[in-house]
Protein backbone atom coordinates (compact mmCIF):
# COMPACT_ATOMS: atom_id res chain seq x y z
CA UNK A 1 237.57 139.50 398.52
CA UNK A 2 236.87 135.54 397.13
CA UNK A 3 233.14 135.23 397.32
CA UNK A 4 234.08 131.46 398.41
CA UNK A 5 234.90 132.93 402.00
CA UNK A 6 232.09 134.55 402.67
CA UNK A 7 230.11 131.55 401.97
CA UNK A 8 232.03 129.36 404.16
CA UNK A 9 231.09 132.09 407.14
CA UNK A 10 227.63 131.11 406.78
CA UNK A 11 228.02 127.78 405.16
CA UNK A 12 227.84 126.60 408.98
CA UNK A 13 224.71 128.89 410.02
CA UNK A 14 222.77 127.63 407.05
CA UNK A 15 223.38 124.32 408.85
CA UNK A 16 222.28 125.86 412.35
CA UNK A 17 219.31 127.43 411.01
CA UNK A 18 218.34 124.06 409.47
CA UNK A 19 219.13 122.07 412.96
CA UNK A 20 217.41 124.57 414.74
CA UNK A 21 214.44 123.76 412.65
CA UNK A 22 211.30 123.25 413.92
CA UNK A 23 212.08 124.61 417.83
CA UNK A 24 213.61 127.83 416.14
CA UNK A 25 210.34 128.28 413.51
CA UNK A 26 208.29 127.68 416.82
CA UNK A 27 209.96 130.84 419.07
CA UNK A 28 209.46 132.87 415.83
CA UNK A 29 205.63 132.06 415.94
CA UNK A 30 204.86 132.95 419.63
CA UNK A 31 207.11 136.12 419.63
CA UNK A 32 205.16 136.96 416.41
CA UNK A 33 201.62 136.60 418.19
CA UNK A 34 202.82 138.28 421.48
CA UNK A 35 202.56 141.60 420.25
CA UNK A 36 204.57 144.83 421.26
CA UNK A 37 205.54 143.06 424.77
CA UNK A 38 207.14 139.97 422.47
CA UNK A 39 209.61 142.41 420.90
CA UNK A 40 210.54 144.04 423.87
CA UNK A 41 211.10 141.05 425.69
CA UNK A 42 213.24 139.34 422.20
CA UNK A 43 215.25 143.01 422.04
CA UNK A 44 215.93 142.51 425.63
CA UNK A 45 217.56 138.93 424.64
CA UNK A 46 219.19 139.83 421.77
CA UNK A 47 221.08 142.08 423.96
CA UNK A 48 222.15 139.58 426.15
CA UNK A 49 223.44 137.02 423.79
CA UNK A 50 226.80 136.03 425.24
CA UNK A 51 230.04 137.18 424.40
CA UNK A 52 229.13 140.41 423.91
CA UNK A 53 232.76 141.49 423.52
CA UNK A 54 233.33 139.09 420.16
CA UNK A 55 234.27 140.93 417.32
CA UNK A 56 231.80 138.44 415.61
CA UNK A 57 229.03 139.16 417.87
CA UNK A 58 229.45 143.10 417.51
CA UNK A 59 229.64 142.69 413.88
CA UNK A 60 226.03 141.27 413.78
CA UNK A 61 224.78 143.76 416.22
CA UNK A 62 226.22 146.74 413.77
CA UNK A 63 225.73 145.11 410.36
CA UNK A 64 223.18 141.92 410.69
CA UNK A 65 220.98 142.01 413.49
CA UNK A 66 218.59 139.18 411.81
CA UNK A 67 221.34 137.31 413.32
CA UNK A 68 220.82 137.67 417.00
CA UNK A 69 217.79 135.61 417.59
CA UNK A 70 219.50 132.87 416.02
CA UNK A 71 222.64 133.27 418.24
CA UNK A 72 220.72 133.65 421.06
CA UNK A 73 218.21 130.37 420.52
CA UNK A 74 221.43 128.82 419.77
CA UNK A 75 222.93 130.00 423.05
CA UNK A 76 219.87 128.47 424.69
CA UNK A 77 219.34 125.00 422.49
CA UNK A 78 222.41 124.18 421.03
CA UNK A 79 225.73 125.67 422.72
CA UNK A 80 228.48 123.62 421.06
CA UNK A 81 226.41 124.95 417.49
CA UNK A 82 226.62 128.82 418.89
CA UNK A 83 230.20 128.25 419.63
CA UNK A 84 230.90 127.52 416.04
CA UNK A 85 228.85 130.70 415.05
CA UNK A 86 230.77 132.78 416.88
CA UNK A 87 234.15 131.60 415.80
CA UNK A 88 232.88 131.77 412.10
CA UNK A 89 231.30 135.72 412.89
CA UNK A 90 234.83 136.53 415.06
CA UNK A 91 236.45 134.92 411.22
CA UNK A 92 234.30 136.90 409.15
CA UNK A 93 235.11 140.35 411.04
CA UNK A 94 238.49 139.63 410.50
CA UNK A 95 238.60 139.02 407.13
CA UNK A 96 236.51 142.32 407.63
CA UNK A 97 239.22 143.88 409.13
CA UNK A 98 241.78 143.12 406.19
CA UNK A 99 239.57 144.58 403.80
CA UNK A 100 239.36 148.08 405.50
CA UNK A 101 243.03 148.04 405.57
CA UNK A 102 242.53 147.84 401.81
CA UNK A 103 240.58 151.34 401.57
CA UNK A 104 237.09 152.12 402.11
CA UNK A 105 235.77 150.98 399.02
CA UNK A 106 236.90 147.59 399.41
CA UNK A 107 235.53 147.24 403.24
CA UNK A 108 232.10 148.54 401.89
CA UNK A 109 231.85 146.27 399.28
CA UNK A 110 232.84 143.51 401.37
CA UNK A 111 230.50 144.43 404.12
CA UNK A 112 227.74 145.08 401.48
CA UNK A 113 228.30 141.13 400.11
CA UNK A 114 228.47 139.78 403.63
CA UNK A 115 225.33 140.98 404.65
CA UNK A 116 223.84 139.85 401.46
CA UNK A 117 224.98 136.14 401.54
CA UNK A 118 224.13 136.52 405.08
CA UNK A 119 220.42 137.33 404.58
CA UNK A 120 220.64 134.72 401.29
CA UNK A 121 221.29 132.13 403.74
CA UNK A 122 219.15 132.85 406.96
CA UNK A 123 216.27 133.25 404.14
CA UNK A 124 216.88 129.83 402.32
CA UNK A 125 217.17 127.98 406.10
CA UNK A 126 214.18 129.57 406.50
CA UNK A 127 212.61 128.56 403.52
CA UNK A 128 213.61 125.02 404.37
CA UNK A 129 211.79 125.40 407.48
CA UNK A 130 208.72 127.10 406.62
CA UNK A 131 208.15 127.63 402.81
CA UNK A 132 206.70 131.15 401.67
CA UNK A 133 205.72 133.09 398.54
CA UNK A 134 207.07 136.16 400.28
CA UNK A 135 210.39 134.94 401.32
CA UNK A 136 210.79 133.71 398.09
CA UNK A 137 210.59 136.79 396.71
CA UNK A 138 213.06 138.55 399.10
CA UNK A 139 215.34 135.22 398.42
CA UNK A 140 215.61 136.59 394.66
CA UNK A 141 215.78 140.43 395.18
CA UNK A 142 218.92 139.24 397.55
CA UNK A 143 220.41 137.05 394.85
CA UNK A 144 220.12 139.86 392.53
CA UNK A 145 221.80 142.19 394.65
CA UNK A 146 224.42 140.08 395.85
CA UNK A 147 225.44 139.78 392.35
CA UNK A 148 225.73 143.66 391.56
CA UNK A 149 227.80 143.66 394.85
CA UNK A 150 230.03 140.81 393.43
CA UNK A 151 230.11 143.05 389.87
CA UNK A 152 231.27 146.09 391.78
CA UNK A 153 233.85 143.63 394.09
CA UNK A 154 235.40 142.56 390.76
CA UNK A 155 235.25 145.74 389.34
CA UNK A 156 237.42 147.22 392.60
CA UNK A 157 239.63 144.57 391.83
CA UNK A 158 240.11 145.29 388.21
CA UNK A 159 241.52 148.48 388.85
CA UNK A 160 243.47 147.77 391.27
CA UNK A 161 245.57 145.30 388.70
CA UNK A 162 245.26 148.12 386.20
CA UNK A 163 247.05 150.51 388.55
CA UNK A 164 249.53 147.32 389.30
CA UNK A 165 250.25 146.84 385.84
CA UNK A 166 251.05 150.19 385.20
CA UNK A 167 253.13 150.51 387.66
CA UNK A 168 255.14 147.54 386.51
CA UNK A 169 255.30 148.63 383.39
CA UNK A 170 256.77 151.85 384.68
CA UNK A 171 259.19 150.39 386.40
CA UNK A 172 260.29 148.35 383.34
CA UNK A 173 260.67 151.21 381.50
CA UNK A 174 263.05 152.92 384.09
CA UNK A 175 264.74 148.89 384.43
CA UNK A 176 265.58 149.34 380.69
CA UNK A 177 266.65 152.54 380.63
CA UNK A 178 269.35 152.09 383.50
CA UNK A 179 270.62 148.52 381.34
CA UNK A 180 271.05 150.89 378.67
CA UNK A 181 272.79 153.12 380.37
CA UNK A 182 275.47 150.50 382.38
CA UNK A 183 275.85 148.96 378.37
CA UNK A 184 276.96 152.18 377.87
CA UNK A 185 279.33 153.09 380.57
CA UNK A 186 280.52 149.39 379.96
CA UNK A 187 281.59 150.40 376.15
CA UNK A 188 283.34 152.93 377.55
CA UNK A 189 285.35 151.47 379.83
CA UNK A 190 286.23 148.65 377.81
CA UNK A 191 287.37 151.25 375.20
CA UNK A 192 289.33 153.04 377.68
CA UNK A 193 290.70 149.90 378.77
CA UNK A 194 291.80 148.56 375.27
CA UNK A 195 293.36 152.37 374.77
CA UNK A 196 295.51 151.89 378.68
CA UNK A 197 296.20 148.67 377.54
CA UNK A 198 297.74 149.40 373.95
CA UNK A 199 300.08 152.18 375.44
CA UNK A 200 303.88 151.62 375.66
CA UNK A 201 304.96 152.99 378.53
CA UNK A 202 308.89 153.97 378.12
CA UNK A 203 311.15 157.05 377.79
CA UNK A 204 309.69 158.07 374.79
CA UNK A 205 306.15 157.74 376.58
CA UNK A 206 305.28 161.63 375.79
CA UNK A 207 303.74 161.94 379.47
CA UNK A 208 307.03 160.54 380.85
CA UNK A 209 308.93 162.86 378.85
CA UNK A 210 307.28 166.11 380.08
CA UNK A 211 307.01 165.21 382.94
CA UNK A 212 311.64 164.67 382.74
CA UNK A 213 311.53 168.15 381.10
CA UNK A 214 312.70 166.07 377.89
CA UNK A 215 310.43 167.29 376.33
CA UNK A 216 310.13 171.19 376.69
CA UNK A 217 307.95 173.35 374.94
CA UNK A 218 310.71 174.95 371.82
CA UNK A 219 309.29 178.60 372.53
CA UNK A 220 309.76 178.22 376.22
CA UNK A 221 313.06 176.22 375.38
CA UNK A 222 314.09 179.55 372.97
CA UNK A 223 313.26 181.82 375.75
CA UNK A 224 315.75 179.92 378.78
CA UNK A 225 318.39 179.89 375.97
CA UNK A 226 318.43 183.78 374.58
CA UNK A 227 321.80 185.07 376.09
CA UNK A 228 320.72 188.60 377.94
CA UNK A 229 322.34 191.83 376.97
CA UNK A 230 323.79 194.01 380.02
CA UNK A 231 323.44 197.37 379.69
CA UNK A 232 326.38 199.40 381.09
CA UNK A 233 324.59 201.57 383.88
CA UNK A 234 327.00 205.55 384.17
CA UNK A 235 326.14 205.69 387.85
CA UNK A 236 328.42 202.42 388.44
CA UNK A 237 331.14 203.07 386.34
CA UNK A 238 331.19 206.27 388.15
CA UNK A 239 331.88 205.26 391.20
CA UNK A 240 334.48 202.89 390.12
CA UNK A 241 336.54 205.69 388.69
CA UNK A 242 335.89 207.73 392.51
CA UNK A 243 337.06 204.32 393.96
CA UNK A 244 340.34 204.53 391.68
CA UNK A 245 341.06 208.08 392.50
């Protein structure tokens, strides 16, 4: 899958994370200092972000939950901006989609790099927002593994041109072979069309003239012709003497 798409999934939510700004950074600090009841109570939200029945939503619920208290200060702060998330999550599990039609290997790769230029872009709007030495950190550990994803994405697709070429070249083998072989029947009936066509068909055609009897086999011919001897048979002449008498 182009790397470019993914990008321009979260191209947008960089942007929301960055308009969301200071309000956003400010939710963040009093669920952090509210203790276990804060996380119950932002678990509780998260669940109720709308459109729970978007394929975009349930894709972040499965595969990127860091997204869900965005969407849902978005829901709260900025609607028309969390209508544009969701259409660019309900895109990316599409695209999604296509891949697992692919095989396996290509949907887990492509999951693998959406999550990472997911995180790589929640992390630098959050940087943006509120600088820190351990974001940072995570920022580059991300970086590094988006790009063994992209290595193994490329990789994927390597093969599967290998296998493509191959099979093309297969099939130009077998493309040649059958030319040679209509060249072939074509020399052969141009040679038995050039033999038709050189024929004189007449009365001494030798076909013709078997087929008249005109010209018989001269054994067969010696055999019609051989006059029989009759043998003179005593019982017959016999009786023609009684008939006399």
């Amino acid at each position: 899958m182009n790397g470019r798409h993914f990008y321009k999934i979260f191209a947008s939510i960089v942007l929301l994370c960055v308009c969301a700004g200071n309000s956003f950074a400010t939710d963040q600090t009093k669920k952090a200092t509210a203790g276990k009841v804060g996380i119950e109570e932002s678990a509780v939200r998260n669940d109720s972000v709308a459109d729970a029945d978007s394929p975009g939503v349930q894709l972040a619920r499965q595969h990127l939950a860091e997204l869900l208290p965005l969407l849902s200060h978005l829901r709260t702060h900025e609607p028309g901006q969390y209508d544009k998330a969701i259409r660019e999550l309900d895109r990316a599990a599409k695209r999604l989609e296509a891949q697992q039609r692919r095989g396996n290997e290509f949907f887990d790769v492509a999951l693998r790099q959406w999550q990472s230029r997911g995180r790589i872009d929640l992390l630098k709007a959050k940087l943006r927002i509120r600088p820190s030495e351990s974001d940072r950190k995570r920022l580059l550990a991300e970086m590094q593994s988006l790009r063994e994803v992209e290595v193994e994405r490329l990789r994927l697709e390597w093969e599967v041109l290998a296998q493509r070429q191959q099979s093309l070249a297969a099939r130009v083998a077998q493309a040649e072979a059958a030319s040679k072989r209509a060249e072939e029947q074509m020399e052969e009936l141009n040679q038995n069309i050039e033999r038709l066509s050189s024929q004189q068909i007449d009365d001494n055609w030798p076909p013709y003239r078997r087929a008249a009897g005109l010209d018989r086999d001269p054994e067969s011919a010696k055999k019609s012709n051989k006059t029989e001897t009759i043998k003179p048979n005593p019982g017959a002449k016999q009786r023609m003497n009684d008939a006399k008498i």
